[in-house]
C-alpha atoms as a PDB file:
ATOM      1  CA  UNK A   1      85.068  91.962  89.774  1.00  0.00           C
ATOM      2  CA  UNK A   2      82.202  94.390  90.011  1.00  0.00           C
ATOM      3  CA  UNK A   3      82.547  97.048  92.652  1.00  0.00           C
ATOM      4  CA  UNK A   4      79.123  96.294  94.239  1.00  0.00           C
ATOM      5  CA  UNK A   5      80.556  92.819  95.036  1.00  0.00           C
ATOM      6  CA  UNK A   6      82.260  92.421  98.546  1.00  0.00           C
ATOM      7  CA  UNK A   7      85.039  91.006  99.132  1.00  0.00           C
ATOM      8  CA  UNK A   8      86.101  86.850  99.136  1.00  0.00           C
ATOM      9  CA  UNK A   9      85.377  85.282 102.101  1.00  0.00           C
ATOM     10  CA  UNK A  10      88.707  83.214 103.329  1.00  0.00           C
ATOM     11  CA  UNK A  11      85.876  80.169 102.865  1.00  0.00           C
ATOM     12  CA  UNK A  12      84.579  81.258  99.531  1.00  0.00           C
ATOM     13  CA  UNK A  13      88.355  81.107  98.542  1.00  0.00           C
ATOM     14  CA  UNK A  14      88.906  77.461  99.492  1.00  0.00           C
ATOM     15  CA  UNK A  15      86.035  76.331  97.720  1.00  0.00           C
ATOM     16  CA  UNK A  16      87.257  78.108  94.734  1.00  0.00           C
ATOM     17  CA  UNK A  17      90.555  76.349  94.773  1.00  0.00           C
ATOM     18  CA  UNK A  18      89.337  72.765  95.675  1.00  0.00           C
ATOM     19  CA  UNK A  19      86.997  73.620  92.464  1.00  0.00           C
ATOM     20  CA  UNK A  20      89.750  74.361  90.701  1.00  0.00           C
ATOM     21  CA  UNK A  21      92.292  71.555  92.086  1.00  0.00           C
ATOM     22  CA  UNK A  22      89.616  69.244  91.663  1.00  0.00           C
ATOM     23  CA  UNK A  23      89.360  70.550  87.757  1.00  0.00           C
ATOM     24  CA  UNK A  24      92.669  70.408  87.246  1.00  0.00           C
ATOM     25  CA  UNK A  25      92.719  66.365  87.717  1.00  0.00           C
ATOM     26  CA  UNK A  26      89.874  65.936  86.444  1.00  0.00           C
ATOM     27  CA  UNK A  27      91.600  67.795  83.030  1.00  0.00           C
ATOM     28  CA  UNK A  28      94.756  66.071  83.345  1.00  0.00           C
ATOM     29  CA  UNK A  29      93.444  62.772  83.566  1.00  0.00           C
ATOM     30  CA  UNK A  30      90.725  63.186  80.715  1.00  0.00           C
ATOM     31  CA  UNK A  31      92.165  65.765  78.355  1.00  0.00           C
ATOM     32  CA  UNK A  32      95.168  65.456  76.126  1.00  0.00           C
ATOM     33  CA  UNK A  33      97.303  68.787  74.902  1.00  0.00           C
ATOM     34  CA  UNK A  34      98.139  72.091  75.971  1.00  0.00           C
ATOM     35  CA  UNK A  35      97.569  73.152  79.636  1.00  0.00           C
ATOM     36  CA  UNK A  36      97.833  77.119  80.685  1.00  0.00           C
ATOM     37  CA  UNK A  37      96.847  78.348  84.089  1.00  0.00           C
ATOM     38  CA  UNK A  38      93.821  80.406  84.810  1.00  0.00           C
ATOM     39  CA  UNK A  39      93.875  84.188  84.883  1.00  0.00           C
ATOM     40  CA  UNK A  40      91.184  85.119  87.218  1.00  0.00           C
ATOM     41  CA  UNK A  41      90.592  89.359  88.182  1.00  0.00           C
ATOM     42  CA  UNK A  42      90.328  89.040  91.326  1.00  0.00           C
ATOM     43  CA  UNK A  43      93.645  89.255  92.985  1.00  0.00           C
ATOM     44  CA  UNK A  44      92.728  87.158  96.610  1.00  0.00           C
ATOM     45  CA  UNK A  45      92.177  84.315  93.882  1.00  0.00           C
ATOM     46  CA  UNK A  46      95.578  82.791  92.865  1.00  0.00           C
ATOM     47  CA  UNK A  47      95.283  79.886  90.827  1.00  0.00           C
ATOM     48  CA  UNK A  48      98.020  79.975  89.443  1.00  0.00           C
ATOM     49  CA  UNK A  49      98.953  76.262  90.545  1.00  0.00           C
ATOM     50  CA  UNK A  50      95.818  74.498  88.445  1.00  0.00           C
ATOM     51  CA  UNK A  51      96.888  74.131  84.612  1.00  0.00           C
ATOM     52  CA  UNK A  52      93.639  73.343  82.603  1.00  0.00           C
ATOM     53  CA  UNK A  53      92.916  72.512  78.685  1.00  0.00           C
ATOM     54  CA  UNK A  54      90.855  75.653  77.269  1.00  0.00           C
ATOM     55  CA  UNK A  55      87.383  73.276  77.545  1.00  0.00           C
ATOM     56  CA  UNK A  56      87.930  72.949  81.339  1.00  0.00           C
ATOM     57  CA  UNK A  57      88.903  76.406  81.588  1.00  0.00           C
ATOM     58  CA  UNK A  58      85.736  77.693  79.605  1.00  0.00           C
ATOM     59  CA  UNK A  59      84.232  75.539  82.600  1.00  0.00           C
ATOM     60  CA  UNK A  60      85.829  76.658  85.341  1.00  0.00           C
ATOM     61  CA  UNK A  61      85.259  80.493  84.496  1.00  0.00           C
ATOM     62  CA  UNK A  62      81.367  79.834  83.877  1.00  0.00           C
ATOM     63  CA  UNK A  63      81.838  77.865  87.560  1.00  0.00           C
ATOM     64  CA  UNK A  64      83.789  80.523  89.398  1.00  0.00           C
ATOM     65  CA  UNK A  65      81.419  83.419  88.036  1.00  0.00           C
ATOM     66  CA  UNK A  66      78.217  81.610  89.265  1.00  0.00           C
ATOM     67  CA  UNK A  67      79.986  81.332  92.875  1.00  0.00           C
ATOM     68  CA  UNK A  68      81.082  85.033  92.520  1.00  0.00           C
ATOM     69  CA  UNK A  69      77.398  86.295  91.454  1.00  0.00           C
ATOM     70  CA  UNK A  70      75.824  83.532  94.336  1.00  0.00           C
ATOM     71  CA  UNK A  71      72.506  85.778  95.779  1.00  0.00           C
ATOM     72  CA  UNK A  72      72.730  84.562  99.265  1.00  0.00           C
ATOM     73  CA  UNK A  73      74.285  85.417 102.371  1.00  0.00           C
ATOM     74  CA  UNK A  74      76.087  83.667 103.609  1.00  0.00           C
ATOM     75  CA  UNK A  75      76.951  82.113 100.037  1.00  0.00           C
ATOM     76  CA  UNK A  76      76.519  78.140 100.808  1.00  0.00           C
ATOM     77  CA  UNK A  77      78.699  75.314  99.591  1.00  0.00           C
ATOM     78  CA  UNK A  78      77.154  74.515  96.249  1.00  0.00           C
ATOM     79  CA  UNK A  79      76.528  71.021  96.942  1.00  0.00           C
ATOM     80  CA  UNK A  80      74.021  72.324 100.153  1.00  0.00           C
ATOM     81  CA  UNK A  81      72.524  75.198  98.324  1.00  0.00           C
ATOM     82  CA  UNK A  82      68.548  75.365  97.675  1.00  0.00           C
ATOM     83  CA  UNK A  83      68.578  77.263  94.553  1.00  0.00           C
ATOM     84  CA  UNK A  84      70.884  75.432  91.767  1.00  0.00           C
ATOM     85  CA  UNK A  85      72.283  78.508  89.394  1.00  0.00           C
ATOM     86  CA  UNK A  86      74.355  76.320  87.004  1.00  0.00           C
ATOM     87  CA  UNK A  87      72.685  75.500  83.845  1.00  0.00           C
ATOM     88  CA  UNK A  88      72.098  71.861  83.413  1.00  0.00           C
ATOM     89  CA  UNK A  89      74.531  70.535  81.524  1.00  0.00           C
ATOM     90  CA  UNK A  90      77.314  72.302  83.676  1.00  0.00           C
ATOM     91  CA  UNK A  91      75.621  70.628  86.854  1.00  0.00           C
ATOM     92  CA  UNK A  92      76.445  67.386  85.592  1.00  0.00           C
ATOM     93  CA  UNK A  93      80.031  68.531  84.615  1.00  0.00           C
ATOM     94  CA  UNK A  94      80.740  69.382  87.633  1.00  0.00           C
ATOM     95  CA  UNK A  95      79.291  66.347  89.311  1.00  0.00           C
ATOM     96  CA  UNK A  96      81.927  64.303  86.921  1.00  0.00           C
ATOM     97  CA  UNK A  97      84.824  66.149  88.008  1.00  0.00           C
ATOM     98  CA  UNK A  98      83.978  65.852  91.695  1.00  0.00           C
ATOM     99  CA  UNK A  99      83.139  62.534  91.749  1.00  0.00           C
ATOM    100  CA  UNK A 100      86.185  61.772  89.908  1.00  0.00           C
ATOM    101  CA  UNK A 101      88.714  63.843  91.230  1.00  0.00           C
ATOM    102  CA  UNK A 102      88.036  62.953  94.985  1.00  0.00           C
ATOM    103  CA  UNK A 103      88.229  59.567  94.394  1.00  0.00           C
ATOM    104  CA  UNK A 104      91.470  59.562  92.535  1.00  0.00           C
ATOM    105  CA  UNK A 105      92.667  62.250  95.512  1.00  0.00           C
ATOM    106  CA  UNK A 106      91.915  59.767  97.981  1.00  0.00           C
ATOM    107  CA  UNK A 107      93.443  57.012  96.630  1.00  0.00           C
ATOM    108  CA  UNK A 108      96.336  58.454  96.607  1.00  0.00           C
ATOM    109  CA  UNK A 109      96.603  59.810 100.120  1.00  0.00           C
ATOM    110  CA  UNK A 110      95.038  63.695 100.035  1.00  0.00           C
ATOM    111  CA  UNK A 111      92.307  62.206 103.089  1.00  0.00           C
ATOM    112  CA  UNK A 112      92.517  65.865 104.297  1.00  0.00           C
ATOM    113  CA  UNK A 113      89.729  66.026 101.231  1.00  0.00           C
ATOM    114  CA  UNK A 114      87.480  63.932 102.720  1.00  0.00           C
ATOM    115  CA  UNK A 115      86.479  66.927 105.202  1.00  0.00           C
ATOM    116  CA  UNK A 116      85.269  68.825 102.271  1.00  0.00           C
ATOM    117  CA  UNK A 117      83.952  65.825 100.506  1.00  0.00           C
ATOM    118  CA  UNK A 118      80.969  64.789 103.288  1.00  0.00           C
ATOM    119  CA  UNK A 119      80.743  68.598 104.454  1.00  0.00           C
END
């Protein structure tokens, strides 16, 4: 983490993790063989809990250092934000994995996700 960058938000934090729950389905469900967890620097960032394949993992580091380097105050949820920072083939990964991943949550009871899911 760069010392010029404040610190995470308890907000930017959540969205973190549901990226990174979210992944962690998604990699579970699509992606056969080993599984470690992700080592991130920043230590108000534990995800510890969300094993991913090294192809998610690649992803989720290129995801999580787009949110970290996001321009604007206050940083928006991705989904609402004006200026789209991903490159496009990592905009439609992500897309996937949400799309996936909340409806397999939901179907099998996490409907505390639905808050994030229309918000």
């Amino acid at each position: 983490m760069d010392k010029l960058q404040p610190p995470l938000t308890g907000k930017e934090i959540k969205d973190l993790k549901v990226l990174a729950s979210f992944t962690s389905v998604y990699c579970r469900q699509h992606h056969a063989g080993p599984r470690e967890v992700l080592q991130t620097g920043n230590p108000g960032l534990l995800l510890g809990r969300y094993p991913v394949c090294p192809e998610c993992r690649d992803f989720l580091d290129y995801a999580i250092e787009r949110r970290l380097r996001c321009p604007l105050e206050p940083k928006p949820i991705c989904k609402h934000c004006t200026v789209h920072c991903y490159r496009p083939g990592h905009r439609e990964k992500v897309r996937e994995i949400m799309r996936f991943s909340g409806k397999y949550l939901l179907k099998r009871g996490r409907l505390d996700l639905l808050w994030h899911y229309f918000f």
